[in-house]
C-alpha atoms as a PDB file:
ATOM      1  CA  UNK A   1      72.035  99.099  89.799  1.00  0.00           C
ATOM      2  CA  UNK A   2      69.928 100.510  92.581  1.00  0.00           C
ATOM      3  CA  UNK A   3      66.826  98.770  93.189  1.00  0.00           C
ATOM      4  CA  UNK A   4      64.194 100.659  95.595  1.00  0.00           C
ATOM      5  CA  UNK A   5      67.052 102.464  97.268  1.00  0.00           C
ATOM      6  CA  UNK A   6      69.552  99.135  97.878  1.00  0.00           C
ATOM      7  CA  UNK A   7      72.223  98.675  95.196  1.00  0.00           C
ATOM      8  CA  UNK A   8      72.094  95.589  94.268  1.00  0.00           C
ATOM      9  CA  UNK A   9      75.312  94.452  92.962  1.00  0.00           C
ATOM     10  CA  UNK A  10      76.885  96.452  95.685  1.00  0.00           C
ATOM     11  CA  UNK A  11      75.027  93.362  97.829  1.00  0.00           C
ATOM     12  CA  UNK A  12      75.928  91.000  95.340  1.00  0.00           C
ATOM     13  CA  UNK A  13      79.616  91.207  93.837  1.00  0.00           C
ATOM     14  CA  UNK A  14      81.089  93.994  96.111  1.00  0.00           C
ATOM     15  CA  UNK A  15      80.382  92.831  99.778  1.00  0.00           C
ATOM     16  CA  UNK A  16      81.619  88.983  99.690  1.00  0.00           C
ATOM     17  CA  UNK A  17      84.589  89.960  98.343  1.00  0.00           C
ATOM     18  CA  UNK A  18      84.574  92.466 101.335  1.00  0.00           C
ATOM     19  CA  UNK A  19      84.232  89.401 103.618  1.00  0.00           C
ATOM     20  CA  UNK A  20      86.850  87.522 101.526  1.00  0.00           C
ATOM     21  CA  UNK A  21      89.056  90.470 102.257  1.00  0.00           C
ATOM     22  CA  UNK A  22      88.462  90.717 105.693  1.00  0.00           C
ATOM     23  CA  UNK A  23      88.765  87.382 106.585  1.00  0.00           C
ATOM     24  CA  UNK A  24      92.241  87.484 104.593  1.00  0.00           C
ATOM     25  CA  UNK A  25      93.474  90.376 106.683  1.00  0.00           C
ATOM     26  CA  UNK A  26      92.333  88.706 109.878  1.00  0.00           C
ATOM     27  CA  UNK A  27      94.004  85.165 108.853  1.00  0.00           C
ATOM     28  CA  UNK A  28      97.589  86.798 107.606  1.00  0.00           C
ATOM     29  CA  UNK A  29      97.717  88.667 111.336  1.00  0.00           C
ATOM     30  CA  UNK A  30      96.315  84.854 112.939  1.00  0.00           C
ATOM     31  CA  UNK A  31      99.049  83.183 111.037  1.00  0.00           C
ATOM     32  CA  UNK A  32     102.053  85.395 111.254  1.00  0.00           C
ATOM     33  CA  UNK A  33     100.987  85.779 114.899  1.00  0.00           C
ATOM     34  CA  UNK A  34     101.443  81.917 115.998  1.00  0.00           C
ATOM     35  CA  UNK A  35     104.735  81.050 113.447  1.00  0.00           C
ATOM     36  CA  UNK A  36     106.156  84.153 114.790  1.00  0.00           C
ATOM     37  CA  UNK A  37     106.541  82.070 118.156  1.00  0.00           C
ATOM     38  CA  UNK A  38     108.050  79.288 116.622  1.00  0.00           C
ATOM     39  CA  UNK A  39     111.907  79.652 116.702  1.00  0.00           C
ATOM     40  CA  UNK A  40     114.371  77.986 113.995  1.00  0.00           C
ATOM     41  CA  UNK A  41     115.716  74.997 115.380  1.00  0.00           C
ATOM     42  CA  UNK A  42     119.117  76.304 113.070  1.00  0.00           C
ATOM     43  CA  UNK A  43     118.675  79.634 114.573  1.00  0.00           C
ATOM     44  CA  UNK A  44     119.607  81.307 111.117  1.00  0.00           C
ATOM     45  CA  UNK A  45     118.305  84.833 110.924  1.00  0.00           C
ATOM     46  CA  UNK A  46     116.343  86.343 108.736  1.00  0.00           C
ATOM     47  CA  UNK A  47     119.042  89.072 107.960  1.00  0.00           C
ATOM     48  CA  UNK A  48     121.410  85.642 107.335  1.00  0.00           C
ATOM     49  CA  UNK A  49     119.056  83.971 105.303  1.00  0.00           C
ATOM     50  CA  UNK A  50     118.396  87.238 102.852  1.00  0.00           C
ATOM     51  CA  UNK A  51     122.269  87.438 103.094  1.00  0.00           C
ATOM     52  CA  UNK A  52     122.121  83.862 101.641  1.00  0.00           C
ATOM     53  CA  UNK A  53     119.741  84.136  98.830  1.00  0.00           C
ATOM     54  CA  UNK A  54     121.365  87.273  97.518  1.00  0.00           C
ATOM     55  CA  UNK A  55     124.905  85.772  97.578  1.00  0.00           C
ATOM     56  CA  UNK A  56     123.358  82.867  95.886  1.00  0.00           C
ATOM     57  CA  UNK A  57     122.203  84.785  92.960  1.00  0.00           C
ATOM     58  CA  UNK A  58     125.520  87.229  93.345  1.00  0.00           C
ATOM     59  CA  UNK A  59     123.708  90.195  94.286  1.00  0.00           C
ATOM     60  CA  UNK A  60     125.958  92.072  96.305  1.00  0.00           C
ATOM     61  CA  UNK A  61     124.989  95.594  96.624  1.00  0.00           C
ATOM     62  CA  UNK A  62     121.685  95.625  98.333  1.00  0.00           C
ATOM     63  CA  UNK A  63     120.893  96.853 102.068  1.00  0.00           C
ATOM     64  CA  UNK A  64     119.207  95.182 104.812  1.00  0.00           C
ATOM     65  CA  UNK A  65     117.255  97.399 106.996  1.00  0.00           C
ATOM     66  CA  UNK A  66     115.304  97.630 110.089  1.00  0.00           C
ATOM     67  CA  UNK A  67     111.552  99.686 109.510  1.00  0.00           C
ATOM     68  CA  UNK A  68     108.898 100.296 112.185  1.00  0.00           C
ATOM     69  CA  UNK A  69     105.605  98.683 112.082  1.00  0.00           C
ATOM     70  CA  UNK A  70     104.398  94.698 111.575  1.00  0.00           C
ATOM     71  CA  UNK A  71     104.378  93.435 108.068  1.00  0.00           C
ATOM     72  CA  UNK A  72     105.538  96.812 106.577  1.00  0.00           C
ATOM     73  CA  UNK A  73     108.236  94.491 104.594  1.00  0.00           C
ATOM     74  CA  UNK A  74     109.369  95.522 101.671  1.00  0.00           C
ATOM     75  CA  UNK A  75     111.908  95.790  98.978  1.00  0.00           C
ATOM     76  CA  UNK A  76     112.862  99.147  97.548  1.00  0.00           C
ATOM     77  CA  UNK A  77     114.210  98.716  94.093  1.00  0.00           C
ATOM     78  CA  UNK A  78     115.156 102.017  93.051  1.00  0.00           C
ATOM     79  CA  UNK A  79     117.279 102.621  96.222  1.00  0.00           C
ATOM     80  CA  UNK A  80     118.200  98.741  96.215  1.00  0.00           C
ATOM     81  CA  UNK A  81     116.996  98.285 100.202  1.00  0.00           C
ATOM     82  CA  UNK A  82     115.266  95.624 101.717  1.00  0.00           C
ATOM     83  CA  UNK A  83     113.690  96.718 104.959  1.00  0.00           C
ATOM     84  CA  UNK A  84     112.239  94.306 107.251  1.00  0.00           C
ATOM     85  CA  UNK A  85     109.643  95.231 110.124  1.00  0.00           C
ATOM     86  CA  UNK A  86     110.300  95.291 113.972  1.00  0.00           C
ATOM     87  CA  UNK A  87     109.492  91.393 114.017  1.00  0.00           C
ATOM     88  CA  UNK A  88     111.811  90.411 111.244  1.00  0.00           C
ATOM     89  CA  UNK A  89     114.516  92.125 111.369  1.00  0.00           C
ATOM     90  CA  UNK A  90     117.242  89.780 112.948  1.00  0.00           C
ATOM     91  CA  UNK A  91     114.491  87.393 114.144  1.00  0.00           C
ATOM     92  CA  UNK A  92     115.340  83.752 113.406  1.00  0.00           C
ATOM     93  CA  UNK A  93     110.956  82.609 113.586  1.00  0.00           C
ATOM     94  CA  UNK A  94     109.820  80.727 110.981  1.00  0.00           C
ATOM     95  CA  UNK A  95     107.535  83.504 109.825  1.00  0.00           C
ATOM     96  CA  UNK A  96     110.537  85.858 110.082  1.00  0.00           C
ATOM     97  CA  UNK A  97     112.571  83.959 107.540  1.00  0.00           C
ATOM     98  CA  UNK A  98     109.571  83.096 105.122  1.00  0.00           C
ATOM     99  CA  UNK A  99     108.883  86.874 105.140  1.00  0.00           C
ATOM    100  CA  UNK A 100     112.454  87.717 104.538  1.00  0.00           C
ATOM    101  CA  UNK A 101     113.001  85.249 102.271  1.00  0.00           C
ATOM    102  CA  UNK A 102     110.066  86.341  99.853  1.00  0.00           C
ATOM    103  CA  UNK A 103     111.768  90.109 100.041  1.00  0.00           C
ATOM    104  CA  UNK A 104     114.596  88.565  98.717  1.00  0.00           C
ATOM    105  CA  UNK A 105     112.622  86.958  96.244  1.00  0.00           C
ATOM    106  CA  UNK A 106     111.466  90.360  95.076  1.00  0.00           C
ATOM    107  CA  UNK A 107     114.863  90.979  94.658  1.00  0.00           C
ATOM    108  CA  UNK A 108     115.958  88.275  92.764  1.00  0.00           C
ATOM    109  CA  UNK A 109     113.133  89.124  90.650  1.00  0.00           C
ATOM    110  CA  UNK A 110     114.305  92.583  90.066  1.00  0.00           C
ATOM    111  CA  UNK A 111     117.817  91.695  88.841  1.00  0.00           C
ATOM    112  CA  UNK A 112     116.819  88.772  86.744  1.00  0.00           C
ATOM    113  CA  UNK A 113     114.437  90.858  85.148  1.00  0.00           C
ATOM    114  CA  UNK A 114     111.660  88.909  85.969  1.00  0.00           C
ATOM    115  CA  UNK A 115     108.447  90.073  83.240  1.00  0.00           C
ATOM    116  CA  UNK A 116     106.061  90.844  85.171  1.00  0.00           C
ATOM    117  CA  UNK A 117     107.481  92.580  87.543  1.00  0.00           C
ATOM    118  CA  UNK A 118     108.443  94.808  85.335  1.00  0.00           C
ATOM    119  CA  UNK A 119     105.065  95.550  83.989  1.00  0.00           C
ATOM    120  CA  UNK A 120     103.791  95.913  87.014  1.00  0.00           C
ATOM    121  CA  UNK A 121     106.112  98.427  88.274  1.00  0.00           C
ATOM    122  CA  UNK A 122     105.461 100.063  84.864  1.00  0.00           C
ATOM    123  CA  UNK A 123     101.747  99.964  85.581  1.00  0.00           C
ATOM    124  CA  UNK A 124     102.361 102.295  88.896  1.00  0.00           C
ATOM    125  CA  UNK A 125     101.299 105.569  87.682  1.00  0.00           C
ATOM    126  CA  UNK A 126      98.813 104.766  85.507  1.00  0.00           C
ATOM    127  CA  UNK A 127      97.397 102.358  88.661  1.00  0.00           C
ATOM    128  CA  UNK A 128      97.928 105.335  90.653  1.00  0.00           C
ATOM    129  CA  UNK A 129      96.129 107.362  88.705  1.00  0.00           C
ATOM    130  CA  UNK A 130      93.286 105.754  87.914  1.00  0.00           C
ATOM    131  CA  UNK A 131      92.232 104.756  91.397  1.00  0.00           C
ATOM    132  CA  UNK A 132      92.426 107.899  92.287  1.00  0.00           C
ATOM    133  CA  UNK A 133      90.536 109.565  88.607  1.00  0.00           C
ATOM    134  CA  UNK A 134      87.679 106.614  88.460  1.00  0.00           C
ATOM    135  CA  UNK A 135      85.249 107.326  91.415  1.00  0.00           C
ATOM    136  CA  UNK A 136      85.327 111.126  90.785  1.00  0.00           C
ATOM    137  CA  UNK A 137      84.981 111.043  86.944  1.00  0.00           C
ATOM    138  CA  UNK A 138      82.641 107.972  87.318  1.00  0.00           C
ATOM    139  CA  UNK A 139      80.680 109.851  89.911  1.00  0.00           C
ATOM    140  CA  UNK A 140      80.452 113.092  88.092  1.00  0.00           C
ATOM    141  CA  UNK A 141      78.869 111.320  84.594  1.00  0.00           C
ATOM    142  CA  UNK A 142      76.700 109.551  86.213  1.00  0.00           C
ATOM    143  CA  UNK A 143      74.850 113.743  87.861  1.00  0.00           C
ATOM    144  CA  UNK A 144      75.484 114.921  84.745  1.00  0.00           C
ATOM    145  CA  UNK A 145      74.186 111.763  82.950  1.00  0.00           C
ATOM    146  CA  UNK A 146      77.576 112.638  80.924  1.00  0.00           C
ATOM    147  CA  UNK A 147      78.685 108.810  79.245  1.00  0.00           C
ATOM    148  CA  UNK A 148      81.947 109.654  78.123  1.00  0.00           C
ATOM    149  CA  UNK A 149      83.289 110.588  80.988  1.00  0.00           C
ATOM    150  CA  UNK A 150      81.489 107.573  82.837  1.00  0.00           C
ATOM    151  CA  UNK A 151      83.330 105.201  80.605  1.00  0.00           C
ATOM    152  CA  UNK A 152      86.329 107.315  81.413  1.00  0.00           C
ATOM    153  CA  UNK A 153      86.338 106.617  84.898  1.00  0.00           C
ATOM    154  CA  UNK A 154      85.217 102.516  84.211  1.00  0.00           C
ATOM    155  CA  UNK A 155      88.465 102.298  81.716  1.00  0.00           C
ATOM    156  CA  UNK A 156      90.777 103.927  84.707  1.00  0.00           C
ATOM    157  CA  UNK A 157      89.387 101.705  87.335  1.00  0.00           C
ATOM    158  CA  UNK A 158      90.024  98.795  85.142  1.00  0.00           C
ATOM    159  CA  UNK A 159      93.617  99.977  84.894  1.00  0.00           C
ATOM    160  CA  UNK A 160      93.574  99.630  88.865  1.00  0.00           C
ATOM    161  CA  UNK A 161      92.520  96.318  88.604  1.00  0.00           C
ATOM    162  CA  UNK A 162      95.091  95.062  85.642  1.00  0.00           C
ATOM    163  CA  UNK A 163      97.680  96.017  88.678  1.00  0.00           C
ATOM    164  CA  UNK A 164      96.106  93.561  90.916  1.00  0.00           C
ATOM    165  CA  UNK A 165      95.709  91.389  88.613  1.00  0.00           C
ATOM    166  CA  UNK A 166      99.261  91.106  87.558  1.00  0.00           C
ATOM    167  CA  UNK A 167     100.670  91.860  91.349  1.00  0.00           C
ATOM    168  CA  UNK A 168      99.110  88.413  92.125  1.00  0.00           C
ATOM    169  CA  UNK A 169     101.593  86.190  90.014  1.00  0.00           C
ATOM    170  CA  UNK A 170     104.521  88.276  90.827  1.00  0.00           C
ATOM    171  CA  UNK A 171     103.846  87.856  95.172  1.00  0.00           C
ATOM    172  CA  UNK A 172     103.241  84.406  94.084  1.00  0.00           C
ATOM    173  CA  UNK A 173     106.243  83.770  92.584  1.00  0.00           C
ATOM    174  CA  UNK A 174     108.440  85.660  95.202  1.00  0.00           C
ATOM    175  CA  UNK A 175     106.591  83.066  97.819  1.00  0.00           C
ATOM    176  CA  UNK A 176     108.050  80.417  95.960  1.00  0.00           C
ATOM    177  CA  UNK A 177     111.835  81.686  95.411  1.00  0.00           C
ATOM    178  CA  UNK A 178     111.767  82.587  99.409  1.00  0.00           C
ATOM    179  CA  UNK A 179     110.313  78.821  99.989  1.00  0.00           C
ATOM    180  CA  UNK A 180     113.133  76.791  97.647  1.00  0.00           C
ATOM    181  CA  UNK A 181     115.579  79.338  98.872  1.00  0.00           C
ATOM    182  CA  UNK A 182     115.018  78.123 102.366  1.00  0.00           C
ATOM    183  CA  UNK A 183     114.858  74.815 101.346  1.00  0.00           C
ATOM    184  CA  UNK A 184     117.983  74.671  99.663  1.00  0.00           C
ATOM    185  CA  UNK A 185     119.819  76.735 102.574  1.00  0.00           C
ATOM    186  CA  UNK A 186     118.900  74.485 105.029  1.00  0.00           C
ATOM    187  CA  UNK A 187     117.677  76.892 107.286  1.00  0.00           C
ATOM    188  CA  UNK A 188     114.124  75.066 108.448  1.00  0.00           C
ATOM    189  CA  UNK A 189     113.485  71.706 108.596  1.00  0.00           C
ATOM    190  CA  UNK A 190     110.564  70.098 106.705  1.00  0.00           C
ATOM    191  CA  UNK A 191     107.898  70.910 109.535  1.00  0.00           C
ATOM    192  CA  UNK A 192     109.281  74.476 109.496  1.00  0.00           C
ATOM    193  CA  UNK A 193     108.895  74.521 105.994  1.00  0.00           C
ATOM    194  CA  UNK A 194     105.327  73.975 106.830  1.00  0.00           C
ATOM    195  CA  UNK A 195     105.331  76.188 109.304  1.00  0.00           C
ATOM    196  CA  UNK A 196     106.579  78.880 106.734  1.00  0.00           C
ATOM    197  CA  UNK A 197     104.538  78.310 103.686  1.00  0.00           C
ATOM    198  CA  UNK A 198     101.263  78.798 106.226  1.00  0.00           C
ATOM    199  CA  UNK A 199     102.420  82.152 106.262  1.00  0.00           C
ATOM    200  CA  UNK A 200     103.112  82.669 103.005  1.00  0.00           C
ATOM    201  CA  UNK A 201     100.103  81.255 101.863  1.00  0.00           C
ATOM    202  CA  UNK A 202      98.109  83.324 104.132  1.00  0.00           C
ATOM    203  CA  UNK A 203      99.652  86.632 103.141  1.00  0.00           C
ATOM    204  CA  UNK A 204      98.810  85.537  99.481  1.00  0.00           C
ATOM    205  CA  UNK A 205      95.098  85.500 100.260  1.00  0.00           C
ATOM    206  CA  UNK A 206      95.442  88.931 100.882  1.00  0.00           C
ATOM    207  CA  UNK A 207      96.535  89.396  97.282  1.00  0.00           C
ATOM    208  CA  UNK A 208      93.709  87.184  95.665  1.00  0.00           C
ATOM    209  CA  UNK A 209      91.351  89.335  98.087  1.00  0.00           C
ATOM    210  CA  UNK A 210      92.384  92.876  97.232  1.00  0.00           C
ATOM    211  CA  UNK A 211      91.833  91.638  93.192  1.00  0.00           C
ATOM    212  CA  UNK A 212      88.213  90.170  94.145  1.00  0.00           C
ATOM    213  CA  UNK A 213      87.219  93.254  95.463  1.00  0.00           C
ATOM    214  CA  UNK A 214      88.862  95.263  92.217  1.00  0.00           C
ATOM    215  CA  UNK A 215      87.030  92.930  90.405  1.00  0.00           C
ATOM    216  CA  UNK A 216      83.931  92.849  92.008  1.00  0.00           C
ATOM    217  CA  UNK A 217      84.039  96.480  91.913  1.00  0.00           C
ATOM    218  CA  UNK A 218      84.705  97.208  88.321  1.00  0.00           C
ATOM    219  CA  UNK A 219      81.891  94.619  87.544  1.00  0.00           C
ATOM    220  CA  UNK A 220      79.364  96.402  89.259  1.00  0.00           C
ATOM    221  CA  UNK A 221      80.081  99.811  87.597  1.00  0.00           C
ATOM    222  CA  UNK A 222      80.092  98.035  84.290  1.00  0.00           C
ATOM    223  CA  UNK A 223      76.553  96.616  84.787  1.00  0.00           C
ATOM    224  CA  UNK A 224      75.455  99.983  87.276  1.00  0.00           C
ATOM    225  CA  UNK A 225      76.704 101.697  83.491  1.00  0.00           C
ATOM    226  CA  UNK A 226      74.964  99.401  81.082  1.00  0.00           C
ATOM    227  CA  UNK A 227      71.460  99.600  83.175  1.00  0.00           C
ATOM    228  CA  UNK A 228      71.410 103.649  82.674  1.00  0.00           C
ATOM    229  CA  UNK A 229      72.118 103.666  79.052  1.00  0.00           C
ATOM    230  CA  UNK A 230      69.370 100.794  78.577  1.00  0.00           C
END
């Protein structure tokens, strides 16, 4: 709703969530940062302790491999690879195994067939193509003072936001797998369990923070919507 040139709920909704998000990137990097110094007292890997969780659940024919980058992890389901960045990757840190650990999580997920998980993979295109249909179709209704194709846009940009929305439960839950996995492996000790849910927890802000801004977002194009049709 732009008031005297200032959009309002762009000040309002959008721009803490902004902070939120910020501050979520800048703690994850903090976090992973000092945990990344602190070494296993077991000295199991992380490569042993993904080797671990996916014997435990007798998955047998996924890969372990290196990428380049920091916190690119990630599990590929449809070519069954977990790769793990330059500081995980045979690393035997606390944050090493924590973000190993929830990879293999992910996986576990996969081939227990874990709901949401699969609706949120099945929400990929449509996720993918609203974020990148919303702003344009939004943006073009509103010149053209065309409301169809403003509520167009709004209904696509919510779609972008049900992924978030349903992404959050699913990193949560791989957080917890990787932290009873560890537990039960005996690969860190109680203070490096700690240690290791710091992390975890911190790279799950960065989840609630990426729906905020969705949120916040959608909410303002809602009520930027309703105030031109009043």
């Amino acid at each position: 709703m732009p008031y005297y040139g200032i959009d309002i709920w762009y000040i309002v909704l959008v721009i803490p969530a902004l902070i939120l998000s910020i501050y979520a990137q800048a703690k994850v990097k903090s976090t992973y940062a000092k945990y990344s110094k602190v070494m296993s007292r077991r000295g199991m890997t992380s490569n042993e302790a993904v080797s671990y969780i996916l014997r435990n659940n007798s998955i047998r024919d996924v890969a372990v491999q290196p990428v380049a980058g920091q916190l690119t992890d990630h599990y590929s389901p449809n070519e069954k690879i977990i790769r793990l960045s330059e500081g995980v990757y045979g690393q035997t840190s606390v944050a090493a195994l924590g973000i190993a650990a929830h990879e293999a999580g992910h996986t576990v997920q996969h081939y227990s067939n874990y709901g949401p998980i699969n609706f949120r993979n099945a929400l990929v295109p449509v996720a993918n193509i609203g974020s990148t249909l919303s702003m344009p179709l939004i943006l073009i209704g509103f010149v053209f003072n065309f409301e169809l194709l403003v509520n167009l846009g709004i209904i696509f940009f919510g779609l972008a936001t049900l992924f978030h929305l349903v992404t959050l439960p699913v990193e949560l839950n791989a957080s917890s797998r990787a932290m009873k996995s560890l537990e039960a492996s005996g690969a860190l000790n109680d203070e490096e369990l700690k240690m290791t849910k710091k992390v975890l927890t911190a790279a799950a802000l960065t989840y609630v923070a990426a729906l905020a801004v969705s949120f916040a977002q959608l909410l303002r194009l809602i009520l930027i919507s309703r105030r031109r049709n009043r």
